[in-house]
C-alpha atoms as a PDB file:
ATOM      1  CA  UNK A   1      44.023  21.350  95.678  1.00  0.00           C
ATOM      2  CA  UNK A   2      46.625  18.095  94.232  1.00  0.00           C
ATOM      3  CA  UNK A   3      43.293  16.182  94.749  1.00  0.00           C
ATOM      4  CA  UNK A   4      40.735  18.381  92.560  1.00  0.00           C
ATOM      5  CA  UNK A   5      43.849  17.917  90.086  1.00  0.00           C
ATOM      6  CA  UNK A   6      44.160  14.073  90.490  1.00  0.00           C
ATOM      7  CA  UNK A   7      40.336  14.015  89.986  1.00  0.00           C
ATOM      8  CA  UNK A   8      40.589  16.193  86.758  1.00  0.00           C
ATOM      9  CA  UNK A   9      43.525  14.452  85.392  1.00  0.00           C
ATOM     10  CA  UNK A  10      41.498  10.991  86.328  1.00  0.00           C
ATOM     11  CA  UNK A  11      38.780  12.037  83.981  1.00  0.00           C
ATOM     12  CA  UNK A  12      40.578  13.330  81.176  1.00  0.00           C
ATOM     13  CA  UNK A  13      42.031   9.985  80.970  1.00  0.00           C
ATOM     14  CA  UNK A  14      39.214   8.195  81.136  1.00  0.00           C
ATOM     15  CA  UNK A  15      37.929   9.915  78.046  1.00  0.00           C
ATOM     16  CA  UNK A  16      40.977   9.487  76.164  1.00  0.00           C
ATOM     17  CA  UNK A  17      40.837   5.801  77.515  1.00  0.00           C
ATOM     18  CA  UNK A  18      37.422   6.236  76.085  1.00  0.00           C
ATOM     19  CA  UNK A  19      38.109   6.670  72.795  1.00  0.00           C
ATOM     20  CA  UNK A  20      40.853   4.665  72.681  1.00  0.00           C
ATOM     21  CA  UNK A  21      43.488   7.411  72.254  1.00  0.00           C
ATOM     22  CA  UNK A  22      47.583   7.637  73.032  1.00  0.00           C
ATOM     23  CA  UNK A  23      48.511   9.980  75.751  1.00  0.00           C
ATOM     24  CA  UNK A  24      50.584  10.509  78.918  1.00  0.00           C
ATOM     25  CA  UNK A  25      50.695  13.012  81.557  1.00  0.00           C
ATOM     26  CA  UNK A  26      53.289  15.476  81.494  1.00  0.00           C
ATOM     27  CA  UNK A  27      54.205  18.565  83.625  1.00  0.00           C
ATOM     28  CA  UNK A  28      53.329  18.842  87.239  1.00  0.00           C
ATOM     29  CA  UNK A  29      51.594  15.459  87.252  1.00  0.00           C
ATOM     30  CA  UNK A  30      54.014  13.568  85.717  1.00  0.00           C
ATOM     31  CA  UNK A  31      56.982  15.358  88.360  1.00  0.00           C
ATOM     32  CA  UNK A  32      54.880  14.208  91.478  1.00  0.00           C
ATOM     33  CA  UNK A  33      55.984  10.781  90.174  1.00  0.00           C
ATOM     34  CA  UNK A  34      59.349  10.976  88.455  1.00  0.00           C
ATOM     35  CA  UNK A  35      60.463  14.392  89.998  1.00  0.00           C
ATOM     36  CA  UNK A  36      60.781  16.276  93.376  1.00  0.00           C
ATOM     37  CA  UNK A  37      57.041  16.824  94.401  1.00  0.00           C
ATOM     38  CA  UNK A  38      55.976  20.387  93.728  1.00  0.00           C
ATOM     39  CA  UNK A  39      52.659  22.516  93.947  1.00  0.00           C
ATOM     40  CA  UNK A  40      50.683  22.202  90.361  1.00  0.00           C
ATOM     41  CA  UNK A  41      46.988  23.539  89.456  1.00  0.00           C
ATOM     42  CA  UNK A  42      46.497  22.093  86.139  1.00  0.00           C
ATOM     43  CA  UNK A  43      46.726  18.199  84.523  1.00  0.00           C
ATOM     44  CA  UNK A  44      48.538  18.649  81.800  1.00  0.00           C
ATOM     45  CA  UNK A  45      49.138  15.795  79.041  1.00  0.00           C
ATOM     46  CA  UNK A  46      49.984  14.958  75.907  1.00  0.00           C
ATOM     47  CA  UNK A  47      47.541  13.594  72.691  1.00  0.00           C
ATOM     48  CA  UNK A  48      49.036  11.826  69.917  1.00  0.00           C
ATOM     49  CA  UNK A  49      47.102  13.313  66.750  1.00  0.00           C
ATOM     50  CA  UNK A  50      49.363  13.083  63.848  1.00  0.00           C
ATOM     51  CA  UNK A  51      49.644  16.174  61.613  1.00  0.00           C
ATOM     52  CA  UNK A  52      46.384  16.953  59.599  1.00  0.00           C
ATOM     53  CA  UNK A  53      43.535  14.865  61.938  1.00  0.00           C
ATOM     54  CA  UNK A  54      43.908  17.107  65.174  1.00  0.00           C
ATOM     55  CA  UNK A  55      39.380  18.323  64.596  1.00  0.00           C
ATOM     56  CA  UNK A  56      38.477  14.444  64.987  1.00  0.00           C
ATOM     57  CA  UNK A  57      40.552  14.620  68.395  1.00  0.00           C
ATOM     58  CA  UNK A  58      39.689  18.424  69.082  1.00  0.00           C
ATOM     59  CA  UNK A  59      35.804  18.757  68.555  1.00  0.00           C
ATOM     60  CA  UNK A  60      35.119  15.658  70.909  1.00  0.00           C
ATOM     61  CA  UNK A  61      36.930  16.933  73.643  1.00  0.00           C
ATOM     62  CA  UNK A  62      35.034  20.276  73.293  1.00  0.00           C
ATOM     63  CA  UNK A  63      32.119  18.254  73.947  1.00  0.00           C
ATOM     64  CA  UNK A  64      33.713  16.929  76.989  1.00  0.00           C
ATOM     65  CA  UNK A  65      35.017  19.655  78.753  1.00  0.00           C
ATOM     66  CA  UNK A  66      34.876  23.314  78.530  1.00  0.00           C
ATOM     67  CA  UNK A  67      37.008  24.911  76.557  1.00  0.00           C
ATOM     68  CA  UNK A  68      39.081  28.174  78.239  1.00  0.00           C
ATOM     69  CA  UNK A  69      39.057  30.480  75.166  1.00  0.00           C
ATOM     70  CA  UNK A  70      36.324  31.280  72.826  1.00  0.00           C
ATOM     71  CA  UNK A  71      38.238  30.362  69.808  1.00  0.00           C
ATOM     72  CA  UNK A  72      39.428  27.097  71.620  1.00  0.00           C
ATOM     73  CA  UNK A  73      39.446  25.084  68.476  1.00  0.00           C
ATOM     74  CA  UNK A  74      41.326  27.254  66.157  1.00  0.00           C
ATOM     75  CA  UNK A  75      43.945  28.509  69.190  1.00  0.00           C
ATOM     76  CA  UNK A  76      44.448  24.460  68.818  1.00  0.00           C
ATOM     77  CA  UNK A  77      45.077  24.104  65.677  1.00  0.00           C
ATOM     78  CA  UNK A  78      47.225  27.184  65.372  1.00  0.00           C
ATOM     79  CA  UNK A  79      49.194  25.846  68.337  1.00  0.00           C
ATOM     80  CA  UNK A  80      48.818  23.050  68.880  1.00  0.00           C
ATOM     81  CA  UNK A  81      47.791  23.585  72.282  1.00  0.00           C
ATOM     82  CA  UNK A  82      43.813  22.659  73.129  1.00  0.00           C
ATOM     83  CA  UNK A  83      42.994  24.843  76.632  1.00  0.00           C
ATOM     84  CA  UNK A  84      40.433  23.051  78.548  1.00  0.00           C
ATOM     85  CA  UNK A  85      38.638  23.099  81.956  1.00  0.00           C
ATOM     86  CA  UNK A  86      37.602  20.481  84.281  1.00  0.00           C
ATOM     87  CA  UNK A  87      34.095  21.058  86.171  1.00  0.00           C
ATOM     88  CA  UNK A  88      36.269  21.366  89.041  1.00  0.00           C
ATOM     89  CA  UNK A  89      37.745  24.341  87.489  1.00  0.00           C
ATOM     90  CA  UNK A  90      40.942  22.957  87.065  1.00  0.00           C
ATOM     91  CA  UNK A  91      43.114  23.746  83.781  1.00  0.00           C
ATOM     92  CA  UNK A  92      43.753  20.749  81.770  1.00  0.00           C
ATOM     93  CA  UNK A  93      46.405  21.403  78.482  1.00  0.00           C
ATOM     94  CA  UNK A  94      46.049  18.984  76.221  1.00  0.00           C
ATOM     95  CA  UNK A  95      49.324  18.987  73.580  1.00  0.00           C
ATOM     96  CA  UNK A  96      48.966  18.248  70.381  1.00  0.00           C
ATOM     97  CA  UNK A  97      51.367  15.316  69.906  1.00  0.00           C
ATOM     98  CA  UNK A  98      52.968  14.732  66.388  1.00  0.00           C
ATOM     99  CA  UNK A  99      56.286  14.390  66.528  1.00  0.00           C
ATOM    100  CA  UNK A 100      58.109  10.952  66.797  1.00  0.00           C
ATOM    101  CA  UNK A 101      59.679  11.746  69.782  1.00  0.00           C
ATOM    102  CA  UNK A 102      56.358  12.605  71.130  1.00  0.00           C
ATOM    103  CA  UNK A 103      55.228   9.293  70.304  1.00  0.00           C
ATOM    104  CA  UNK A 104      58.351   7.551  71.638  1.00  0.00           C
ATOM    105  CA  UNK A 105      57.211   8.941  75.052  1.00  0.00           C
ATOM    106  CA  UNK A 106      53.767   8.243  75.226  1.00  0.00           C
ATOM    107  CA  UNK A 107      54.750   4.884  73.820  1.00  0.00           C
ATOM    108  CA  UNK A 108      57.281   4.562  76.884  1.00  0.00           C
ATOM    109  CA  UNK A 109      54.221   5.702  79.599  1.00  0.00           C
ATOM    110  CA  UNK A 110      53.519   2.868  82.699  1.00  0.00           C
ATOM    111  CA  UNK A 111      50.777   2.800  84.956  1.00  0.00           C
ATOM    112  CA  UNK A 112      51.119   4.784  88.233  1.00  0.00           C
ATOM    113  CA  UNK A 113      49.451   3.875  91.273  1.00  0.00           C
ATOM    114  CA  UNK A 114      49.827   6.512  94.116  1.00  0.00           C
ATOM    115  CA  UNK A 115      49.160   5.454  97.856  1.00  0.00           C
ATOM    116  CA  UNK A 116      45.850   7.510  97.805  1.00  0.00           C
ATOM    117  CA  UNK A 117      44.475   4.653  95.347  1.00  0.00           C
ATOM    118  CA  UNK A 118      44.097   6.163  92.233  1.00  0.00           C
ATOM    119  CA  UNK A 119      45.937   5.092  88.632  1.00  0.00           C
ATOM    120  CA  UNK A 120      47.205   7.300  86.055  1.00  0.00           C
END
């Protein structure tokens, strides 16, 4: 199951890479590397969108990826939360980052390489 995440979380950053987006992983990803390893289902990360821009972020992603809701675009903007799935049917939760301290952390994100060989 951590490997169908990996491979979801792999692809969601290569189409923020992509586009040439700011992100970083947070949640369960981000504790198998700074934290105590622990079970997670989902890739979760964060999108730096600024207030007031989030469609031109939201509307390609819905191309992307499936969305989990119906109303996956407005759910977004409301707040600020855009539900996605993987074709591997994992979750992905993409946050919609404003905030500076949002940015000071994705500004502050490094390159993982875990033993298995991949890179987030």
């Amino acid at each position: 199951m951590l490997s169908e995440v990996f491979a979801a979380a792999a692809d969601i950053q290569n189409f923020c890479l992509g586009q040439r987006w700011q992100f970083c992983f947070i949640g369960g990803v981000a504790v198998q590397r700074w934290g105590e390893p622990r079970f997670t289902h989902d890739a979760d990360l964060t999108l730096l969108t600024g207030f007031g821009n989030e469609r031109h972020f939201i509307d390609p992603l819905l191309v992307g990826f499936d969305a989990r809701r119906a109303d996956a675009a407005e759910f977004a903007e409301r707040y600020r939360v855009l539900l996605l799935q993987h074709p591997n049917g994992i979750p992905i939760d993409i946050a919609l980052g404003a905030l500076p301290f949002e940015e000071a952390t994705i500004t502050r994100r490094t390159l993982w390489r875990h033993e298995s060989g991949f890179e987030l």
